[in-house]
PDB file of N, CA and C in Angstrom:
ATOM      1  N   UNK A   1      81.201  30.459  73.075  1.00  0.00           N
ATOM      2  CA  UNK A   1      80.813  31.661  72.401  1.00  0.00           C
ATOM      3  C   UNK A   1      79.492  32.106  72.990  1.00  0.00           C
ATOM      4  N   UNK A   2      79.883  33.521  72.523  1.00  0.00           N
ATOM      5  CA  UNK A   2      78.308  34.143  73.739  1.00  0.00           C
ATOM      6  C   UNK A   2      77.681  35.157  72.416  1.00  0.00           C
ATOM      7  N   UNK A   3      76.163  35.000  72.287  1.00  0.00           N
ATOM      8  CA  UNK A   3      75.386  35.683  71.016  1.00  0.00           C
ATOM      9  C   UNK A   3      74.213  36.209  71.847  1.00  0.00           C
ATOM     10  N   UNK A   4      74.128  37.591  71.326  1.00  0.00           N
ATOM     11  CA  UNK A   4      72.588  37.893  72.156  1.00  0.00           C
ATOM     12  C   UNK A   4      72.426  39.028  71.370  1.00  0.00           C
ATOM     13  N   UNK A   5      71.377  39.496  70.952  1.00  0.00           N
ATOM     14  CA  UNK A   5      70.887  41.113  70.302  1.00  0.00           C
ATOM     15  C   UNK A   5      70.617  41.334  71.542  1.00  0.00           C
ATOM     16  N   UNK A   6      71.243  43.261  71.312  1.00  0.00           N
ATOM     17  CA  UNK A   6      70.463  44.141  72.705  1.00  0.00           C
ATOM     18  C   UNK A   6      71.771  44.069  73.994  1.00  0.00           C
ATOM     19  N   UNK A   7      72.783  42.854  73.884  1.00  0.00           N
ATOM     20  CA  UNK A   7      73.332  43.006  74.817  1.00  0.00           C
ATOM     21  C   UNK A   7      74.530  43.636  74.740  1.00  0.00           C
ATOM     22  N   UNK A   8      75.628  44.515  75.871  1.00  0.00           N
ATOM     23  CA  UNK A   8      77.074  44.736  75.651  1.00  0.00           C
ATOM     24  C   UNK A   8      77.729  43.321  75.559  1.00  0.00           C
ATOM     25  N   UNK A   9      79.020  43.994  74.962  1.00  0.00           N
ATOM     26  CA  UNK A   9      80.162  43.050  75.196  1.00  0.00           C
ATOM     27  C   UNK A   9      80.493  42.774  76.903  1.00  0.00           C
ATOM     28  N   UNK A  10      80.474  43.243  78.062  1.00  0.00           N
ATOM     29  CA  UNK A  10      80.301  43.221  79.337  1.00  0.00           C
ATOM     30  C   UNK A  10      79.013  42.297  79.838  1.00  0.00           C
ATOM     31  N   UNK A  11      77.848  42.510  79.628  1.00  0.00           N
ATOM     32  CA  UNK A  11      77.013  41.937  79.320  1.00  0.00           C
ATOM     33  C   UNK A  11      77.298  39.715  79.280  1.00  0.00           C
ATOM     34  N   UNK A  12      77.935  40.410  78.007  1.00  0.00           N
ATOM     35  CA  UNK A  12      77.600  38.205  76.887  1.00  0.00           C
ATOM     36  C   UNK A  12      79.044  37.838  77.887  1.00  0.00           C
ATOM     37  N   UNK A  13      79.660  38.729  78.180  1.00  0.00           N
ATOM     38  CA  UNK A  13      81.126  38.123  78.435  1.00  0.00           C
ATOM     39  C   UNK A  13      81.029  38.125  80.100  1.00  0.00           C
ATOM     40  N   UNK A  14      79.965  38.045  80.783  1.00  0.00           N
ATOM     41  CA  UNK A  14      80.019  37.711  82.296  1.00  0.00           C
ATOM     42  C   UNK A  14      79.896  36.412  82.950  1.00  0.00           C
ATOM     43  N   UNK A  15      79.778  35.362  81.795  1.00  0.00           N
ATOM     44  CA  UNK A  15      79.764  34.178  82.105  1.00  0.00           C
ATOM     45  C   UNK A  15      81.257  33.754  81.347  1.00  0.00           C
ATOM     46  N   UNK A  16      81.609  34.288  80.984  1.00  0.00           N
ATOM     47  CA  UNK A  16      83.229  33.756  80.763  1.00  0.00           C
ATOM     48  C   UNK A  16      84.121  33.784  81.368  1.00  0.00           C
ATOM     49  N   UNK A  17      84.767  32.998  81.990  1.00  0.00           N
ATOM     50  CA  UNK A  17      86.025  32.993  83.427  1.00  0.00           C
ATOM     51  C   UNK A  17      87.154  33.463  82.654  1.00  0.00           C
ATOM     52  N   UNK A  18      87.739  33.735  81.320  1.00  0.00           N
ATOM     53  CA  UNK A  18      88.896  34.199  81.215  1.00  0.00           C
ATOM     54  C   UNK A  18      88.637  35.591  81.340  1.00  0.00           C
ATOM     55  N   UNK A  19      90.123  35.833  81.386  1.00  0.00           N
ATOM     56  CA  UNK A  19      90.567  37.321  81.645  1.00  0.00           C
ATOM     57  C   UNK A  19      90.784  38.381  79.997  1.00  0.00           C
ATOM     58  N   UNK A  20      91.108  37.369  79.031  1.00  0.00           N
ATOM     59  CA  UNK A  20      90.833  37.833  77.509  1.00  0.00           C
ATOM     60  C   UNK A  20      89.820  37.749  77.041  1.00  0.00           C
ATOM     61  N   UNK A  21      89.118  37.752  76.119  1.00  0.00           N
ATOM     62  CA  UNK A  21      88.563  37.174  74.990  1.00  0.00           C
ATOM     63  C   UNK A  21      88.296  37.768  73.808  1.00  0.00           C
ATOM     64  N   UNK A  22      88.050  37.243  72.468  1.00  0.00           N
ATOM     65  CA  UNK A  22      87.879  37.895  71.092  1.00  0.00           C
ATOM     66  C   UNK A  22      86.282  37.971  70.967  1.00  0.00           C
ATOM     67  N   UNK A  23      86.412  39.219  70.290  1.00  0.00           N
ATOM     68  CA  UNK A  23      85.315  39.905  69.460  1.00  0.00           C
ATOM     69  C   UNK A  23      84.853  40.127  68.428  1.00  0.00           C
ATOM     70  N   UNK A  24      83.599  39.604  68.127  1.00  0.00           N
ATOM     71  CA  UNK A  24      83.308  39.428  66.917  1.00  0.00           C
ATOM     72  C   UNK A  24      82.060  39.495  66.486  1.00  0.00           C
ATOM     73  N   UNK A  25      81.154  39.566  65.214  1.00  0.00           N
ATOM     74  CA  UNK A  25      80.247  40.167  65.311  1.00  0.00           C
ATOM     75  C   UNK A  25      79.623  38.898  64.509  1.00  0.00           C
ATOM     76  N   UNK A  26      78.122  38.265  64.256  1.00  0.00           N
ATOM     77  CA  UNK A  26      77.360  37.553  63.641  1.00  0.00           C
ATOM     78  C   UNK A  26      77.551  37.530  62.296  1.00  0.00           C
ATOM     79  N   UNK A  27      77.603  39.168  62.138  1.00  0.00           N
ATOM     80  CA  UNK A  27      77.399  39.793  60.535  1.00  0.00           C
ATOM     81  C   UNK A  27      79.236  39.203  60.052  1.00  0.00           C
ATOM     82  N   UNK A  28      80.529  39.381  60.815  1.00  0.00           N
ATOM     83  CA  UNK A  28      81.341  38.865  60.360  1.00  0.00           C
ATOM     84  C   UNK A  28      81.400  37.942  60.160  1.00  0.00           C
ATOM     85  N   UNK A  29      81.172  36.340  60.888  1.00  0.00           N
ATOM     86  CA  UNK A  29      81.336  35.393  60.998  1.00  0.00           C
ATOM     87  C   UNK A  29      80.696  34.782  59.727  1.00  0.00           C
ATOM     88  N   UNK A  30      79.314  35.157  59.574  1.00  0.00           N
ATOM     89  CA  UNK A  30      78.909  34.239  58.103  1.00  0.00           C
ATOM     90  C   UNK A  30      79.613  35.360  57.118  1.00  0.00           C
ATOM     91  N   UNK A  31      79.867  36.336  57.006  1.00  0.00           N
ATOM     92  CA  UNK A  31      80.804  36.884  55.636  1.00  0.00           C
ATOM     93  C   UNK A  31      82.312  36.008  55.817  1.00  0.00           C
ATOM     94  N   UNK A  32      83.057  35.427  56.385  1.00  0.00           N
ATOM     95  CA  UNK A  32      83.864  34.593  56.622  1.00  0.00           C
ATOM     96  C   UNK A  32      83.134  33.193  56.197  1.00  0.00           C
ATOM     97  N   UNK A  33      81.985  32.852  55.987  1.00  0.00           N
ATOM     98  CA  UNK A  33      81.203  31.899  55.173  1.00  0.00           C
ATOM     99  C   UNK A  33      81.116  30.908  56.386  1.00  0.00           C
ATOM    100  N   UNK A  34      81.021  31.276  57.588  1.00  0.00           N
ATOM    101  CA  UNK A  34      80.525  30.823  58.854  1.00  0.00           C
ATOM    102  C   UNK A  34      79.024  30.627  59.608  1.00  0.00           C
ATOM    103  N   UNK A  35      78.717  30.361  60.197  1.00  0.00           N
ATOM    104  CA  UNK A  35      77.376  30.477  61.300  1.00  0.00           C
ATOM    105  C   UNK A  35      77.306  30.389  62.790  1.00  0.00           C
ATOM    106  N   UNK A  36      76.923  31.274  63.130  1.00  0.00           N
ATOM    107  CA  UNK A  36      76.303  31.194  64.847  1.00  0.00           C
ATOM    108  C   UNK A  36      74.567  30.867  64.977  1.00  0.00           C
ATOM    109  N   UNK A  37      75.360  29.461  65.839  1.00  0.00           N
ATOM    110  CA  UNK A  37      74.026  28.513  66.187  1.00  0.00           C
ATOM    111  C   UNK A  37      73.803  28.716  67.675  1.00  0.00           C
ATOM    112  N   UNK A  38      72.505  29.316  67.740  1.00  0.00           N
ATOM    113  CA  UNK A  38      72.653  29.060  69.860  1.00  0.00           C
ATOM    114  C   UNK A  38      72.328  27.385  69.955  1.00  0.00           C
ATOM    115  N   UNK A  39      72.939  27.603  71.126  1.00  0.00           N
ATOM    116  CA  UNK A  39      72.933  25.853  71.556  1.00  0.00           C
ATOM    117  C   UNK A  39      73.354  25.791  72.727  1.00  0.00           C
ATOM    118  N   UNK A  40      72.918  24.705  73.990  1.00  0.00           N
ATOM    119  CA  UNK A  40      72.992  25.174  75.143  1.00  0.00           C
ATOM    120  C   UNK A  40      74.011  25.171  75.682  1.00  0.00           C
ATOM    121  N   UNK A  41      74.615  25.510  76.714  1.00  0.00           N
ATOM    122  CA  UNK A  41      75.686  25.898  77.617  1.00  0.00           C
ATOM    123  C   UNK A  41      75.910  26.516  79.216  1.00  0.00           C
ATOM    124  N   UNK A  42      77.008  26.749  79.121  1.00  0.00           N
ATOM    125  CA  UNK A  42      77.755  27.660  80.491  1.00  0.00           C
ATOM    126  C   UNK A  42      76.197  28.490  80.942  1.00  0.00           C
ATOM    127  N   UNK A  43      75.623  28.880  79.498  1.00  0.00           N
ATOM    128  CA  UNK A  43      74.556  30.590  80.193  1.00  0.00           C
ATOM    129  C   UNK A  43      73.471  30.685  78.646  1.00  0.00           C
ATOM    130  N   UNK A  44      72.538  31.260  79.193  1.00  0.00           N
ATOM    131  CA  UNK A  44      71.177  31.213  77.957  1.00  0.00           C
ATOM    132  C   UNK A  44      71.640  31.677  76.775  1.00  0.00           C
ATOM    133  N   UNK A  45      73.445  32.242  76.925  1.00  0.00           N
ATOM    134  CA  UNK A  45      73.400  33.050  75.472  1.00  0.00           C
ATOM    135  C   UNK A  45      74.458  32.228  74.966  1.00  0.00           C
ATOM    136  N   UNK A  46      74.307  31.141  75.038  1.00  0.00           N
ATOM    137  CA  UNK A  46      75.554  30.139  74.390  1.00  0.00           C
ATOM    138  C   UNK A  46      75.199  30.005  72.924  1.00  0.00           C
ATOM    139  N   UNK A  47      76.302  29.868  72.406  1.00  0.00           N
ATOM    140  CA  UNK A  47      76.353  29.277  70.795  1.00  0.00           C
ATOM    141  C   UNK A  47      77.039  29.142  70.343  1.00  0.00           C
ATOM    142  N   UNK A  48      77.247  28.113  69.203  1.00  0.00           N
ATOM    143  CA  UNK A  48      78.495  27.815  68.544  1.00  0.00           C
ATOM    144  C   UNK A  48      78.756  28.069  67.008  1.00  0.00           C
ATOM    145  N   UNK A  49      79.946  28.355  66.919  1.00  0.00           N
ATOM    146  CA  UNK A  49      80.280  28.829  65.682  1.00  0.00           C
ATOM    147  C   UNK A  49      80.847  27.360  64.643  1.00  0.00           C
ATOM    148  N   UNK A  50      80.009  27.363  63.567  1.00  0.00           N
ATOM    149  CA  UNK A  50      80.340  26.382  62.613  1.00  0.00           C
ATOM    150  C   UNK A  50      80.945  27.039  61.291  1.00  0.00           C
ATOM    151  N   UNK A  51      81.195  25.805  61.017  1.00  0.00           N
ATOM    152  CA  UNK A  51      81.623  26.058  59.269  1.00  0.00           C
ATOM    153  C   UNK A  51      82.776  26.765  58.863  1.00  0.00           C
ATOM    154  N   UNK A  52      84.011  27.129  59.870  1.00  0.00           N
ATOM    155  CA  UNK A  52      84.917  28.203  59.586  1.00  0.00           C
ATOM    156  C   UNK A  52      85.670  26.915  60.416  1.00  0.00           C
ATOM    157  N   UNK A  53      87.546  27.398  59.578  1.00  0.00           N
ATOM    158  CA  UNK A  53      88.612  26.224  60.318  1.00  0.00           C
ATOM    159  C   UNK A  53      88.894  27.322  61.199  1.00  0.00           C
ATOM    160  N   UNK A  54      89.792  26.594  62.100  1.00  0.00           N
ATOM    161  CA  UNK A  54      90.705  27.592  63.514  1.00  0.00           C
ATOM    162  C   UNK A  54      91.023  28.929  62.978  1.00  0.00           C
ATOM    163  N   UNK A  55      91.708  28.880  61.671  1.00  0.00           N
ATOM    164  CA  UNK A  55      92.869  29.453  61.562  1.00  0.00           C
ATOM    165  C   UNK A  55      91.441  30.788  61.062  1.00  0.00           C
ATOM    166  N   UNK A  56      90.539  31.020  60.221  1.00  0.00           N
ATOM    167  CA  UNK A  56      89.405  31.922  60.110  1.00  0.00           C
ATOM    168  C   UNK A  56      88.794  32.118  61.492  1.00  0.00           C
ATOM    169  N   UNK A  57      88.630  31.205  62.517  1.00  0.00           N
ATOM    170  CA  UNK A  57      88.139  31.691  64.221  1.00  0.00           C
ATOM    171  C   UNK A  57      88.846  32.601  65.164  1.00  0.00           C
ATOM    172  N   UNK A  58      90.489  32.118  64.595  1.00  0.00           N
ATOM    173  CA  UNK A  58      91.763  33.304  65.021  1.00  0.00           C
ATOM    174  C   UNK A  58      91.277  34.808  64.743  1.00  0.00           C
ATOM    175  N   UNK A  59      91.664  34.563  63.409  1.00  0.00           N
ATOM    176  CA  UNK A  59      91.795  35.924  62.686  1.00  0.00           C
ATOM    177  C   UNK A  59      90.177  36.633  63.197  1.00  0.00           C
ATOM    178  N   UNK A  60      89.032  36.134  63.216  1.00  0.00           N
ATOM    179  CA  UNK A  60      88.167  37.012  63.394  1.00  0.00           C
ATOM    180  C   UNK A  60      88.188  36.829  65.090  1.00  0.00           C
ATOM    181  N   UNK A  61      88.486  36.726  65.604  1.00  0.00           N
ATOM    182  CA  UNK A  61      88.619  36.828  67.186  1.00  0.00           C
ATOM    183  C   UNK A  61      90.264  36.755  67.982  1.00  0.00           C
ATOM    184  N   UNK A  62      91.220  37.589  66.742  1.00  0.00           N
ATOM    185  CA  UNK A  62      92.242  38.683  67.163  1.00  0.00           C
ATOM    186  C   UNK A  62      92.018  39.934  66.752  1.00  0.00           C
ATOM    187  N   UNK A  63      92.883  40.630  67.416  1.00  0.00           N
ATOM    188  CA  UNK A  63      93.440  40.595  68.927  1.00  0.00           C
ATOM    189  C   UNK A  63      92.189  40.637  69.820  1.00  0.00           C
ATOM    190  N   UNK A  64      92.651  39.724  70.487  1.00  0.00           N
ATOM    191  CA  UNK A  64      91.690  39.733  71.966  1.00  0.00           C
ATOM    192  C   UNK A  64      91.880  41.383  72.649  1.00  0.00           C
ATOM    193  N   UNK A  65      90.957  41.047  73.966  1.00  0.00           N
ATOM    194  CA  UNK A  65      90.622  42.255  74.696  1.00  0.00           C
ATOM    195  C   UNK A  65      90.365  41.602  76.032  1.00  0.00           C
ATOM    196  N   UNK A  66      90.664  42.312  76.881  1.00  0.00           N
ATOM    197  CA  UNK A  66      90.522  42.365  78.293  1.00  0.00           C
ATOM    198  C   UNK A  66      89.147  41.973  78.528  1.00  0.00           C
ATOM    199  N   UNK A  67      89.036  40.994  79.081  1.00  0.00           N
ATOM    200  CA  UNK A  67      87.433  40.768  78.747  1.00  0.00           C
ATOM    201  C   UNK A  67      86.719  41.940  79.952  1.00  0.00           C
ATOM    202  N   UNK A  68      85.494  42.700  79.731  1.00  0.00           N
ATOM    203  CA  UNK A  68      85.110  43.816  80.078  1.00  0.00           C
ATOM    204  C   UNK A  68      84.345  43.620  81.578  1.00  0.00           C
ATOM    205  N   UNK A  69      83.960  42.301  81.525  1.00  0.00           N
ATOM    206  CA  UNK A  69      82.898  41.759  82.800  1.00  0.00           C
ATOM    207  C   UNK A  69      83.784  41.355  84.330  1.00  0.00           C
ATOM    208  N   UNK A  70      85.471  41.143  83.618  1.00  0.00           N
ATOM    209  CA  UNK A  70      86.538  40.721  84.998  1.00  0.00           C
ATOM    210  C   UNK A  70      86.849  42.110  85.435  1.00  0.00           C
ATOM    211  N   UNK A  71      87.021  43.548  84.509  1.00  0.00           N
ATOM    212  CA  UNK A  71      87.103  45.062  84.708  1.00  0.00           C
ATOM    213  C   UNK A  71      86.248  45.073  85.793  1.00  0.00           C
ATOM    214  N   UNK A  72      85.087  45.114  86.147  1.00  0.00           N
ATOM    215  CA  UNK A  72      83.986  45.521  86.954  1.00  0.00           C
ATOM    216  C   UNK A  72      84.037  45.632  88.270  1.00  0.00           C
ATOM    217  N   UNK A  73      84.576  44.109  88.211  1.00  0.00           N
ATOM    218  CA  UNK A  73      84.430  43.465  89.729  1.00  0.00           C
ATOM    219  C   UNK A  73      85.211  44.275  90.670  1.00  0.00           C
TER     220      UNK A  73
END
């Protein structure tokens, strides 16, 4: 998972090698009674999402999207 204020979705999603990925916002994730923790990784804007099962990580990160950063190239 990629978290940053200030940045696009093109942007957080240029260190991600897939060709999909889901979208989702901070403000959703804890109203789903979740949290985004940065923590290190792949790239400075890593973080992980706690406190929510799969099946609440689905639903707020369907339907995927073309991820915007593989568009570019």
């Amino acid at each position: 998972m990629e978290c940053a204020v200030g940045l696009s979705i093109a942007e957080l999603a240029s260190s991600i090698p897939h060709g999909q990925i889901g979208v989702t916002t901070v403000g959703e994730v804890r109203q789903a009674g979740g949290d985004v923790i940065r923590t290190s990784g792949r790239s400075a804007n890593h973080a992980t999402l706690r406190s929510l099962n799969p099946q609440q990580v689905s639903q707020l990160l369907t339907p995927t999207v073309l991820n915007p950063a593989k568009q570019q190239l």
